[in-house]
N, C-alpha and C. Protein backbone atom coordinates (compact mmCIF):
# COMPACT_ATOMS: atom_id res chain seq x y z
N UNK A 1 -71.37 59.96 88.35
CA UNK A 1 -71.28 60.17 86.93
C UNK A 1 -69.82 60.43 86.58
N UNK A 2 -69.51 59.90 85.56
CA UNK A 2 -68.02 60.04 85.14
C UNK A 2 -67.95 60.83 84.07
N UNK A 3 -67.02 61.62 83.99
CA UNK A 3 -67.38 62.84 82.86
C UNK A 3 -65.63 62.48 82.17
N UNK A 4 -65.28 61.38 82.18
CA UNK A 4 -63.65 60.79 81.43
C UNK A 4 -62.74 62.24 81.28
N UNK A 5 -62.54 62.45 82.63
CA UNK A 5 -61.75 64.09 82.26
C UNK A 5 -60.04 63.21 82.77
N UNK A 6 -59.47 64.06 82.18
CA UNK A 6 -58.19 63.77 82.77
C UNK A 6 -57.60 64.34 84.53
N UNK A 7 -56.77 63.58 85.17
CA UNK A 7 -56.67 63.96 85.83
C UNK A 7 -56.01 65.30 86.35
N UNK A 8 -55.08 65.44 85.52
CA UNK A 8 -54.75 66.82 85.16
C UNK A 8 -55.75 68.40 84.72
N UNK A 9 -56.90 67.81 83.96
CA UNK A 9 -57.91 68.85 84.23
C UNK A 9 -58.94 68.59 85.49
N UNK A 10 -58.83 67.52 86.26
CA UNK A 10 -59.99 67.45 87.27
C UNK A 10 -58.46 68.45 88.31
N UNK A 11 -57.66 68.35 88.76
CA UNK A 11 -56.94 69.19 89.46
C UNK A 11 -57.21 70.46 89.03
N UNK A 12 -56.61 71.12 87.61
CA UNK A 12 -57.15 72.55 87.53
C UNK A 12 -58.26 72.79 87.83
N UNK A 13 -59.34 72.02 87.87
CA UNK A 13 -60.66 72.70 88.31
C UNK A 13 -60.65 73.00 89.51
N UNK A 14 -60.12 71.48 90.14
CA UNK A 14 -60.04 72.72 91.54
C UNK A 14 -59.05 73.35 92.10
N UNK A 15 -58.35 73.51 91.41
CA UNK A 15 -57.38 74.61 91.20
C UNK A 15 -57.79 75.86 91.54
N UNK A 16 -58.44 75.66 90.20
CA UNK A 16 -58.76 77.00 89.70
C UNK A 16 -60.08 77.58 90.80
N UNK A 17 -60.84 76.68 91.58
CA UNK A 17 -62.05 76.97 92.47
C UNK A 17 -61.41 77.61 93.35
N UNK A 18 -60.56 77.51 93.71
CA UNK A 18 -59.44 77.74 95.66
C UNK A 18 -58.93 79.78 94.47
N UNK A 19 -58.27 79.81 93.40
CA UNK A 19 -58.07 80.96 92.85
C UNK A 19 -59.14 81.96 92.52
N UNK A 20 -60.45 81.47 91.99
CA UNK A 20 -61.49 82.52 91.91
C UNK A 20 -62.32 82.55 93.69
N UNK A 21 -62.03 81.65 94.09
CA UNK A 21 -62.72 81.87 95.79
C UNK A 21 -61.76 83.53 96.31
N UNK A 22 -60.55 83.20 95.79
CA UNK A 22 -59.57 84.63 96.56
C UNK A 22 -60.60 85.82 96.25
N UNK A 23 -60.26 85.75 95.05
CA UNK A 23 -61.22 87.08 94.23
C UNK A 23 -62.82 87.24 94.30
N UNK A 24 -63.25 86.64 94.85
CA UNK A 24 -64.67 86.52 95.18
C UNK A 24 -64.84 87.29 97.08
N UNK A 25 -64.28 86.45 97.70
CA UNK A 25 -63.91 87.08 98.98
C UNK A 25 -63.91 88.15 99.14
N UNK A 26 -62.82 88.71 98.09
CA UNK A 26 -62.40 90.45 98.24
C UNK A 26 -63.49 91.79 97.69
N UNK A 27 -64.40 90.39 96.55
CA UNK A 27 -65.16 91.35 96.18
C UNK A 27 -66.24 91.43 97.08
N UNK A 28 -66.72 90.32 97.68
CA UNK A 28 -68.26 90.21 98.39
C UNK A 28 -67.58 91.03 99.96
N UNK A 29 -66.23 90.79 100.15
CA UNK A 29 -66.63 91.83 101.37
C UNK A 29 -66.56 93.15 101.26
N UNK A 30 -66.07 93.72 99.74
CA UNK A 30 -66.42 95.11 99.61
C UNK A 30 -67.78 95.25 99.58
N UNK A 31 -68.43 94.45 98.70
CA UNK A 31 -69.91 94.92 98.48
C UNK A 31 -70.62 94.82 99.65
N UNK A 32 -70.34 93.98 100.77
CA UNK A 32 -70.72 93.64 101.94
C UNK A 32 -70.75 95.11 102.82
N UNK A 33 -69.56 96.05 103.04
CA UNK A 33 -69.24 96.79 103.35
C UNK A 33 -70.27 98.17 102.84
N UNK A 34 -70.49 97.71 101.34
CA UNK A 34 -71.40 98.95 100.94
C UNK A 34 -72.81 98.81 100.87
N UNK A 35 -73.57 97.39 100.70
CA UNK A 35 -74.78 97.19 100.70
C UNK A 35 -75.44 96.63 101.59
N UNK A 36 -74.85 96.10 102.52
CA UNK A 36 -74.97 95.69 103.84
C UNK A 36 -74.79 94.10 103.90
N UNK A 37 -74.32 93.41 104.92
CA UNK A 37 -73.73 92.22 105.11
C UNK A 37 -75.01 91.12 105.09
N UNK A 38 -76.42 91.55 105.46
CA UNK A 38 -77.82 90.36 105.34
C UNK A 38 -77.65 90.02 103.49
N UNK A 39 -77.88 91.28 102.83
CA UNK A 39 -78.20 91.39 101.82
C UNK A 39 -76.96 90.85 100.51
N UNK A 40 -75.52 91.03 101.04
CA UNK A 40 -74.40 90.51 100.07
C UNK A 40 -74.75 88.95 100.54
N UNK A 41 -74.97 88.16 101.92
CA UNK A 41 -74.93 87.12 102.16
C UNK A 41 -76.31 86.29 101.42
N UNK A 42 -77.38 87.12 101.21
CA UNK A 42 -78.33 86.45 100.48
C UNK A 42 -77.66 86.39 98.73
N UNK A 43 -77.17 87.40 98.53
CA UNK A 43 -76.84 87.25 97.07
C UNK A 43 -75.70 86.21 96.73
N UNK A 44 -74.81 85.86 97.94
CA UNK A 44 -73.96 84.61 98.18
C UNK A 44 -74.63 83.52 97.70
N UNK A 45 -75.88 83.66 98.85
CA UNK A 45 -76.48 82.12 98.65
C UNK A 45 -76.90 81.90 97.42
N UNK A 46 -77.36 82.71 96.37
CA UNK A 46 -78.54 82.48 95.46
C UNK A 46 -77.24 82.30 94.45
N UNK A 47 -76.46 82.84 94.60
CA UNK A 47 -75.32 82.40 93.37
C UNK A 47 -74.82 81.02 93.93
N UNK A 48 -74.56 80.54 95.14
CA UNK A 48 -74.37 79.26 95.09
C UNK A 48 -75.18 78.18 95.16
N UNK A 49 -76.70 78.36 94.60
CA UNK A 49 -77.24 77.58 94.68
C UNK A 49 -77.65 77.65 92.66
N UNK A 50 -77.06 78.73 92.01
CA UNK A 50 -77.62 78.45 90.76
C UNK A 50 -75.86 77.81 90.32
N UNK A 51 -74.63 77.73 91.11
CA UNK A 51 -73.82 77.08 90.53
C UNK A 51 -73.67 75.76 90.79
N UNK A 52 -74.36 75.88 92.22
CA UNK A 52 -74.35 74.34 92.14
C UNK A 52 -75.67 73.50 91.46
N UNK A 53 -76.72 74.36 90.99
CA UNK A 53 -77.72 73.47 89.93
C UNK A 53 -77.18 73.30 88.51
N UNK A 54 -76.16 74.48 88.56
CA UNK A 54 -75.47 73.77 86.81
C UNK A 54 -74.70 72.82 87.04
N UNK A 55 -74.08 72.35 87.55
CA UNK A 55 -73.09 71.54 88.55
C UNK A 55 -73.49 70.07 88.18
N UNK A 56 -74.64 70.21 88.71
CA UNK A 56 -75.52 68.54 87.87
C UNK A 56 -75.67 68.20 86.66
N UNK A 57 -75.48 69.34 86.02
CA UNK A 57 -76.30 69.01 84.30
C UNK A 57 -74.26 68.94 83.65
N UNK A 58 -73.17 69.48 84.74
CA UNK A 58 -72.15 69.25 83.50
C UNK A 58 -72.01 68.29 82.87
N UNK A 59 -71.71 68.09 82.04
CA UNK A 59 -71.21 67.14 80.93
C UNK A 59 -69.71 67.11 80.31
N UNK A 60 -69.15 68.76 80.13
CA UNK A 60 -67.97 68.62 79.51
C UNK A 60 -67.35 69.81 80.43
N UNK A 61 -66.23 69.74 79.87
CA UNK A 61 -64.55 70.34 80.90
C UNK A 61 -65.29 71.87 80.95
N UNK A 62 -65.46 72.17 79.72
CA UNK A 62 -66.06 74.11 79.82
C UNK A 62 -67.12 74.42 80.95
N UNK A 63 -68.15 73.32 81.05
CA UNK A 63 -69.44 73.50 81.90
C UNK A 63 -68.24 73.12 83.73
N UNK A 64 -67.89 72.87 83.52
CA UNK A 64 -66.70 73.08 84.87
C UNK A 64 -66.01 74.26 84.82
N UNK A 65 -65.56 74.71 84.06
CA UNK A 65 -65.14 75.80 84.30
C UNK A 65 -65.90 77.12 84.74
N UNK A 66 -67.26 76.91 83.83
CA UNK A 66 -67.93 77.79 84.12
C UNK A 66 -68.78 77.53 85.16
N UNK A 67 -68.64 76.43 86.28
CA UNK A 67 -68.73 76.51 87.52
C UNK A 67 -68.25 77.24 88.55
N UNK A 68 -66.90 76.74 88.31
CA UNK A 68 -66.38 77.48 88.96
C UNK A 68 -65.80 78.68 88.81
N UNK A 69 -66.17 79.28 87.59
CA UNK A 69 -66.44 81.06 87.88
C UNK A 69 -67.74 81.59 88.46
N UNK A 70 -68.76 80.74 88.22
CA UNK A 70 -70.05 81.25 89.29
C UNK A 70 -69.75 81.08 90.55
N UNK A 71 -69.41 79.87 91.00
CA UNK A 71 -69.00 79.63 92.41
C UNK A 71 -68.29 80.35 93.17
C-alpha cells in the first residue's frame, strides 16, 4: 500500500522509531526492575501487537506517528 508520503517524512518516521525506542528501553527496564521482568515483558508484547494492528489501518502521516509512539 502506498500512502504518497514524502521521502523526507518516511525517514522521520523512522527516525523518530530508533528516538522513542531509547526512551522506551529506559522506561520498561525500570518498570521491569519494579514489577517484575515476566510481567513488563508481557505488557511489551501486548503494546506491540496493538501498534502493530494500527499499523495496517494507517492511512495518513499522523496515524504513523502515532505508531510510533505506541511502538
Amino acid at each position: 500500500m502506498d500512502l504518497e508520503i514524502s521521502p523526507t517524512n518516511a525517514a522521520s518516521v523512522l527516525g523518530a522509531i530508533g528516538g522513542v525506542s531509547i526512551i522506551g528501553r529506559f522506561i520498561m527496564g525500570s518498570a521491569g526492575d519494579r514489577i517484575g521482568h515476566k510481567l513488563a515483558m508481557t505488557i511489551c508484547f501486548v503494546i506491540l501487537v496493538v501498534a502493530l494492528f494500527w499499523l495496517q489501518f494507517a492511512k495518513e502521516l499522523w496515524m504513523l506517528y502515532l505508531f510510533v509512539v505506541i511502538y
